[in-house]
Protein backbone atom coordinates (compact mmCIF):
# COMPACT_ATOMS: atom_id res chain seq x y z
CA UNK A 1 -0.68 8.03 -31.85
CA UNK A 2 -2.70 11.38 -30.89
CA UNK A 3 -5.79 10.09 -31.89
CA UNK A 4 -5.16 7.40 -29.01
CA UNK A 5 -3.99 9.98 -26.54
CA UNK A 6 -6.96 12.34 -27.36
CA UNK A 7 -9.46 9.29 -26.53
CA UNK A 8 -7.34 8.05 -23.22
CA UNK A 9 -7.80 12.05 -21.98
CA UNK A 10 -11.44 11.98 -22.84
CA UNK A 11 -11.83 8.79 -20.73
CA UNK A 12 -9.99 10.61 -18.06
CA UNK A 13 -12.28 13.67 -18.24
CA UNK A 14 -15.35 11.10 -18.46
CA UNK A 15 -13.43 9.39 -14.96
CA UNK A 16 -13.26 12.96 -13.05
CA UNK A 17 -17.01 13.87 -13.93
CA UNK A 18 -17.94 10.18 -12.34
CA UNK A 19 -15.94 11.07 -9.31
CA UNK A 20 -16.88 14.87 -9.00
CA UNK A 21 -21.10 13.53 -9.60
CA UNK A 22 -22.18 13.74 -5.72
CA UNK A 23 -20.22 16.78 -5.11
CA UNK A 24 -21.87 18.56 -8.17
CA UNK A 25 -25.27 17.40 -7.37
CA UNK A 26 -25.17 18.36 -3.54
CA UNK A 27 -23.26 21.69 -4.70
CA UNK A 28 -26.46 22.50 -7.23
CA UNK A 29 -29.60 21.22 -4.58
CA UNK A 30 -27.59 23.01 -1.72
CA UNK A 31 -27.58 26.07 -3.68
CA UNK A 32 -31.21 26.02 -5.18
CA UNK A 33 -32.25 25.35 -1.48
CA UNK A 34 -30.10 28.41 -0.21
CA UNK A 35 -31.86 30.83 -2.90
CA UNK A 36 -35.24 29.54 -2.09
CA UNK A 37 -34.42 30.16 1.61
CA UNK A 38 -33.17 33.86 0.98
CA UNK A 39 -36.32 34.59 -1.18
CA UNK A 40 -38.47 33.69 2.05
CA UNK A 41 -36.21 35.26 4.36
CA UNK A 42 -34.58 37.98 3.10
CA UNK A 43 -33.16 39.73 6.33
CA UNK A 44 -31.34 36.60 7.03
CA UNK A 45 -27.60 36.18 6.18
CA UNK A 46 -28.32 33.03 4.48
CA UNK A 47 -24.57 32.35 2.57
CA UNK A 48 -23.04 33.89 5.72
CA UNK A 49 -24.89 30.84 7.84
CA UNK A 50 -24.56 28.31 4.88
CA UNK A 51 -20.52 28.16 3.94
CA UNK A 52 -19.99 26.32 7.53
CA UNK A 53 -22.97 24.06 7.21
CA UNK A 54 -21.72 23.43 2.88
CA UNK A 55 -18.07 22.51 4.40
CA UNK A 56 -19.26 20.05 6.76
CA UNK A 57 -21.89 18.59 4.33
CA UNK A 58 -19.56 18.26 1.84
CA UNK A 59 -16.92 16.40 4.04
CA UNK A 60 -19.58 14.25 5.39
CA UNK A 61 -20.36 13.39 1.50
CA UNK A 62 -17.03 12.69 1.49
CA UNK A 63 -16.81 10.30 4.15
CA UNK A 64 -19.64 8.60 2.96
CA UNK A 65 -18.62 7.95 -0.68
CA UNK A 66 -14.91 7.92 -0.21
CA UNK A 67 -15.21 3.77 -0.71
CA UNK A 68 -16.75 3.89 -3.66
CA UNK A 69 -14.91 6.72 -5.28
CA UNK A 70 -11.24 4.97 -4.89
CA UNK A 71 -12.66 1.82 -6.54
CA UNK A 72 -13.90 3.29 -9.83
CA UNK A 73 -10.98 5.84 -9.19
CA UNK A 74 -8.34 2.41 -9.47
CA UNK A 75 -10.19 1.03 -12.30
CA UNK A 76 -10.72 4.01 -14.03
CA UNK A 77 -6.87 4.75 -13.75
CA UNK A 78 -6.06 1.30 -14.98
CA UNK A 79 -8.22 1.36 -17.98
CA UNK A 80 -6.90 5.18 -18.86
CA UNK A 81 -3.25 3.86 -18.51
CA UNK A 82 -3.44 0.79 -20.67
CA UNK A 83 -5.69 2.59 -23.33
CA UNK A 84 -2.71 5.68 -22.85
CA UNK A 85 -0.13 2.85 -23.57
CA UNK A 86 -1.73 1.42 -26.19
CA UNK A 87 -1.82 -2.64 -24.53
């Protein structure tokens, strides 16, 4: 019985790094970008300009994926349950 429940959470950890995957790879360019931009202009507030413009880009991600994300989110949750039950 725990080896079953031990694979059912790694399937769930596999389902949230899925889900999380546009966030994290916006979150990493975004950031890159915002170093290179405060290497080139240094007497600019860069994060103090960027934390409104990373919100909105973010929820706009959001919006965009949101489809997507509930559908492997259902089957994902379906497949971790019956593996979790064991049927």
């Amino acid at each position: 019985m725990p080896r079953r429940s031990s694979k059912a959470v790694g399937r769930g950890f596999a389902l949230a790094v899925q889900l999380s995957a546009p966030f994290i790879a916006f979150g990493i360019l975004f950031n890159l970008g915002l170093g290179v931009l405060s290497r080139l202009m240094p007497q600019l507030q860069v994060f103090f300009l960027a934390m409104p413009a990373a919100i909105l880009i973010g929820m706009v991600v959001l919006a965009a994926v949101i489809g997507v994300m509930m559908t492997v989110f259902v089957s994902g949750l379906g497949d971790f349950l019956r593996e979790l039950v064991g049927r």
